[in-house]
Protein backbone atom coordinates (compact mmCIF):
# COMPACT_ATOMS: atom_id res chain seq x y z
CA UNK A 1 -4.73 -23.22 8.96
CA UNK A 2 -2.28 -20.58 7.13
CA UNK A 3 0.14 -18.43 9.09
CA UNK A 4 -0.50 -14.43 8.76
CA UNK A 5 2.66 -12.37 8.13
CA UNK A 6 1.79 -8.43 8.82
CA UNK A 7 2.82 -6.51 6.04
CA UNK A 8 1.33 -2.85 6.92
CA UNK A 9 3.34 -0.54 9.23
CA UNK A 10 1.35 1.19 12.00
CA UNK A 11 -0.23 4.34 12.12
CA UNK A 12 -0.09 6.61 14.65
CA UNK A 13 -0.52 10.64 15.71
CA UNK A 14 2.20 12.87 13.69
CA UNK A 15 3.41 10.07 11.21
CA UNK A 16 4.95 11.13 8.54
CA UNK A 17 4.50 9.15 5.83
CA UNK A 18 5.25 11.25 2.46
CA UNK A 19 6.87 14.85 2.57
CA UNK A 20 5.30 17.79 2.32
CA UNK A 21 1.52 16.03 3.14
CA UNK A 22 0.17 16.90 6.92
CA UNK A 23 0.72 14.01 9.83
CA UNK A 24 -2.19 12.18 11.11
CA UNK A 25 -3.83 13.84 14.08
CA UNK A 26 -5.27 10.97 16.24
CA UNK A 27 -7.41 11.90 19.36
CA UNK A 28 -10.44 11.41 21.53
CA UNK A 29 -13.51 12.51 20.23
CA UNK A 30 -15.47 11.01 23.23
CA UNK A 31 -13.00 9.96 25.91
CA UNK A 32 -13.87 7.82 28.94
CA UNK A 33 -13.60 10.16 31.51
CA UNK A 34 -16.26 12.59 29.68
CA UNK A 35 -18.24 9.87 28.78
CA UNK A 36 -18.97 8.86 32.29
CA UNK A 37 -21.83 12.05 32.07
CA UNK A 38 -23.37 9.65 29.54
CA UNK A 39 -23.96 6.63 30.69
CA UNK A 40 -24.43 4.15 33.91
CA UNK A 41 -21.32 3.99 36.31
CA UNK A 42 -19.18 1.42 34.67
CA UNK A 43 -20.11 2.20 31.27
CA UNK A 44 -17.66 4.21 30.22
CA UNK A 45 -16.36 3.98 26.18
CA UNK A 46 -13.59 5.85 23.84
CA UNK A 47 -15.09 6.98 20.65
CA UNK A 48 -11.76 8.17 18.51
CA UNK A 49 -11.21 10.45 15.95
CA UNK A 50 -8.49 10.97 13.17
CA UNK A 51 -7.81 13.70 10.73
CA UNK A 52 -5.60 12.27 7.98
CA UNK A 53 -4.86 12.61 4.08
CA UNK A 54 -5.58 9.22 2.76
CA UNK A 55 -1.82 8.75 1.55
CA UNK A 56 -0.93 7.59 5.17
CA UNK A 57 0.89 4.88 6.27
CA UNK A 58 0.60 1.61 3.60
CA UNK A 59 -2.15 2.53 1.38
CA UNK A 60 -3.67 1.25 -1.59
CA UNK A 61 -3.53 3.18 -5.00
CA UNK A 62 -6.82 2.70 -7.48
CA UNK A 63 -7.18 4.14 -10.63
CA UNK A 64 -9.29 6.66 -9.20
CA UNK A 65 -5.98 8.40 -7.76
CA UNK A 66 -4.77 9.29 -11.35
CA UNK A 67 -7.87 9.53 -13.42
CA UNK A 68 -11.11 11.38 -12.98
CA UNK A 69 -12.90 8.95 -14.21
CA UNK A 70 -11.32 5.76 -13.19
CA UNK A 71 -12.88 3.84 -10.25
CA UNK A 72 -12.72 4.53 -6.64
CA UNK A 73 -12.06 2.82 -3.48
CA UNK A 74 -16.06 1.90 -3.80
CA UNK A 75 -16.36 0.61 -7.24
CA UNK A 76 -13.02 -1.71 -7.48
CA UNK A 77 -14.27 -5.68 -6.91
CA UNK A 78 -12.84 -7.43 -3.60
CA UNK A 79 -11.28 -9.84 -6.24
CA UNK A 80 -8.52 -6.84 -7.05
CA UNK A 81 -7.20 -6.97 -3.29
CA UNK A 82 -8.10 -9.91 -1.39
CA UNK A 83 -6.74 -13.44 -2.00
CA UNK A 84 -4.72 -12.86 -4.40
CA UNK A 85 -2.19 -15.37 -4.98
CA UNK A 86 1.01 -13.85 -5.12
CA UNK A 87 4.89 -13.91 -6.03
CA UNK A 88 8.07 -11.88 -4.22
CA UNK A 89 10.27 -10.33 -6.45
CA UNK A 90 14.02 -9.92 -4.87
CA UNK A 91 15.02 -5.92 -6.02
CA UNK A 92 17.72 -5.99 -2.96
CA UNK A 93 20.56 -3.14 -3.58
CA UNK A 94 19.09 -1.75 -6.83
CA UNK A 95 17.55 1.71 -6.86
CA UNK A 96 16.10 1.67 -10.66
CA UNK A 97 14.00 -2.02 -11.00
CA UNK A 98 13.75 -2.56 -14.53
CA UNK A 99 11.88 -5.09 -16.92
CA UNK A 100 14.94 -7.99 -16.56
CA UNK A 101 13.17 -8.62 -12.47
CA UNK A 102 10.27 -9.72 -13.70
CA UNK A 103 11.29 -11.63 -17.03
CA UNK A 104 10.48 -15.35 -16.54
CA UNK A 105 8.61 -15.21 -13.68
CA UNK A 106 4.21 -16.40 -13.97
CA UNK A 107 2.86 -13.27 -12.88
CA UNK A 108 -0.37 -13.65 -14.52
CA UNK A 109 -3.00 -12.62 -12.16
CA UNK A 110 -1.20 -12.15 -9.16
CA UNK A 111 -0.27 -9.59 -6.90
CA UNK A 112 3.57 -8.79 -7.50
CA UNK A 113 5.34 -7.89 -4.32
CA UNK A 114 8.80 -6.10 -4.91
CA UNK A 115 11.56 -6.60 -1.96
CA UNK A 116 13.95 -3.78 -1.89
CA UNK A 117 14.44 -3.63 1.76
CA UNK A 118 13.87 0.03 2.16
CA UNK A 119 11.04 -0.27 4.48
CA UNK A 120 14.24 -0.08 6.75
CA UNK A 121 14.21 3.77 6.60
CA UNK A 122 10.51 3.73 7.87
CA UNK A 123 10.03 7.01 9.79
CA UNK A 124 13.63 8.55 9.32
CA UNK A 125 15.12 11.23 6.46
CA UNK A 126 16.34 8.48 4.60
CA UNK A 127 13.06 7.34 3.66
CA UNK A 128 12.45 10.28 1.07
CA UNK A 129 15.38 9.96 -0.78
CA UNK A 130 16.90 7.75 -3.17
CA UNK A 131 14.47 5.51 -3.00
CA UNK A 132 14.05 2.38 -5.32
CA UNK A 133 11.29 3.10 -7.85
CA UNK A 134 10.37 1.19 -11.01
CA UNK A 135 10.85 1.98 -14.19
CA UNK A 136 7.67 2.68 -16.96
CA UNK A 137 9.13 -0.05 -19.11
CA UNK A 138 9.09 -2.52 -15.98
CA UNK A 139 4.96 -0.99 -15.58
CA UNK A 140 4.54 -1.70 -18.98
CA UNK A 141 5.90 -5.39 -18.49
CA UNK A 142 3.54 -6.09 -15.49
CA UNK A 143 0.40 -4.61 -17.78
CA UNK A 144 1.13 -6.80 -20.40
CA UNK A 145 1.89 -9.64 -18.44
CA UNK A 146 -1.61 -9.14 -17.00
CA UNK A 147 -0.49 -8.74 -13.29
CA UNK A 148 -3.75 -7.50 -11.14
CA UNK A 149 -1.56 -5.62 -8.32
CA UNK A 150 1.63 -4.63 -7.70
CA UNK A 151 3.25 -3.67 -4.35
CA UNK A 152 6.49 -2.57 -2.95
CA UNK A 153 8.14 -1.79 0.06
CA UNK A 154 9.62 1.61 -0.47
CA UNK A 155 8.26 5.42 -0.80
CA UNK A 156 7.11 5.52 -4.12
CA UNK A 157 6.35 2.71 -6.87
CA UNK A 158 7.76 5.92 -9.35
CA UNK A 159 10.31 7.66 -9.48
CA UNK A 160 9.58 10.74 -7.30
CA UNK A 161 13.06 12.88 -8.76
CA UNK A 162 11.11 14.78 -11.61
CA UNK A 163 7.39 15.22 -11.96
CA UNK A 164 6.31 12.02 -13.76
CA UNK A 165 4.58 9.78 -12.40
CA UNK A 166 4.95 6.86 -15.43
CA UNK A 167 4.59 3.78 -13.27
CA UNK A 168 0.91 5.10 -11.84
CA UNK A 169 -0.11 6.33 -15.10
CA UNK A 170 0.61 2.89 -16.36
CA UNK A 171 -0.39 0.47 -14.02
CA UNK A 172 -3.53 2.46 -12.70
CA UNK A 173 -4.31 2.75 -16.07
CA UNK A 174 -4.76 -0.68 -16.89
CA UNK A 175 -6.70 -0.98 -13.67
CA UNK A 176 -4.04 -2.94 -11.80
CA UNK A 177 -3.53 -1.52 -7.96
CA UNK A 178 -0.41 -0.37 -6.10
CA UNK A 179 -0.01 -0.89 -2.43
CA UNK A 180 2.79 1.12 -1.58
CA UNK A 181 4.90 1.52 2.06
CA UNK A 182 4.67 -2.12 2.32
CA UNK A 183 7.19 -3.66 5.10
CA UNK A 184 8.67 -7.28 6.28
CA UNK A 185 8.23 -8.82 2.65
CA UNK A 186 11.82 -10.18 3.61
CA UNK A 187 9.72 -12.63 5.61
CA UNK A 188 7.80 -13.82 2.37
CA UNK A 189 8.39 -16.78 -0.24
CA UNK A 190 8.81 -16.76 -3.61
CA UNK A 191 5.65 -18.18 -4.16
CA UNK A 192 3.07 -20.20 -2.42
CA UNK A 193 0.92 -17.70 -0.61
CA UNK A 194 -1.59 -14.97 -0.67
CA UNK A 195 -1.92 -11.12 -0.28
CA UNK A 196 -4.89 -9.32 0.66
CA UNK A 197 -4.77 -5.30 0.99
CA UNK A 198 -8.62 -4.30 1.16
CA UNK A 199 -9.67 -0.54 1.36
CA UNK A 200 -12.79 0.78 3.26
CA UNK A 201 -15.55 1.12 0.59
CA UNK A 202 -15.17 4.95 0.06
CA UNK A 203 -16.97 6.88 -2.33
CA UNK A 204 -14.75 9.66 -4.15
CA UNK A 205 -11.13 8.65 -2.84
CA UNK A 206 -8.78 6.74 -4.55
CA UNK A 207 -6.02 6.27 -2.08
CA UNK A 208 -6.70 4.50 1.16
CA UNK A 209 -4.77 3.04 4.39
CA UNK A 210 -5.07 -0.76 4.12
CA UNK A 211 -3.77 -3.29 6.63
CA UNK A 212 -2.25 -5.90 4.46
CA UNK A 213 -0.82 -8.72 4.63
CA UNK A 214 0.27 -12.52 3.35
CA UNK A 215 -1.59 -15.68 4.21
CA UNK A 216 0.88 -18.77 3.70
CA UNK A 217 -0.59 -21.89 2.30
């Protein structure tokens, strides 16, 4: 049986997870005490409700997010997100993560995870700024080396400085998936497992929470 490793941070009322988009609002839509009107003594149940943009917490990017007409969260194949095997790649201390991290390595197919540690800022200032980001000519590496998703564990796969977003533009464009706001891939090998990161089936959105996570074989 493989062991699970959690990847996804949790998501809860007034998390912020990118500046200058609104928190989550997370609340009863039915609660039990007012549901008690409704059914047999005994029978009480919570129905929830949550108000959210869909860049919350770790969420999956589809091309969809950056082009009009590139598919959404309901057209992209479970194949894209979902068993994927995949390989860590160790960014530790470096802010701009360049072509030379992923040189050598069989990414072919897989779903690249980058380290870089910064998942340590999680829900704190520090998280917006100066975060490790990589570069278009690493996105145009991983394209041509035919990788089917890449995720990291830090605010944005780009470089969120200027007004660019090269690394999306890229990668979406090829139809390979970011997961982004990824945490404990410290805990991962090399090599050797899976990563799955699947989406609700949404029409018209391209951005969606996903709880992901790494199946070791």
């Amino acid at each position: 049986m493989p062991s699970f490793i959690d990847l996804s941070h949790t998501i809860f009322d007034g998390l912020v997870t990118y500046k200058g988009l609104p928190a989550p609002i997370i609340c009863d839509y039915l609660s039990r005490e007012n549901s008690k009107a409704l059914y047999e003594e005994g029978t009480e149940f919570q129905i929830g409700k949550i108000e959210m943009v869909t860049n919350t917490g770790t969420y999956i990017d589809c091309p969809f997010h950056r082009f009009a007409n590139g598919k959404d969260l309901s057209e992209i194949e479970l194949a894209q997100c979902a068993a994927l095997d995949a390989i860590t790649i160790n960014a530790f201390g470096a802010t701009e993560i360049g072509k030379s991290f992923f040189e050598g390595k069989a990414l072919k197919g897989k779903a690249v995870l980058v380290y870089t540690n910064w998942a340590r800022h999680w829900n704190i200032a520090a998280y917006f700024e100066g975060h490790p980001y990589l570069t278009q000519e690493a996105a145009e590496y991983l394209r041509d080396q035919d990788a089917k998703l890449v995720g990291i564990d830090s605010h944005n796969i780009d470089n969120t400085a200027g007004k660019s977003r090269p690394v999306h533009t890229t990668l979406l464009g090829a139809g390979i998936l970011i997961v982004e706001h990824l945490c404990n891939l410290d805990k991962l090998p090399e090599r050797d497992y899976q990563f799955n990161a699947v989406p609700p089936k949404v029409k018209g959105a391209g951005t969606f929470p996903v709880r992901a996570y790494a199946s070791l074989l």
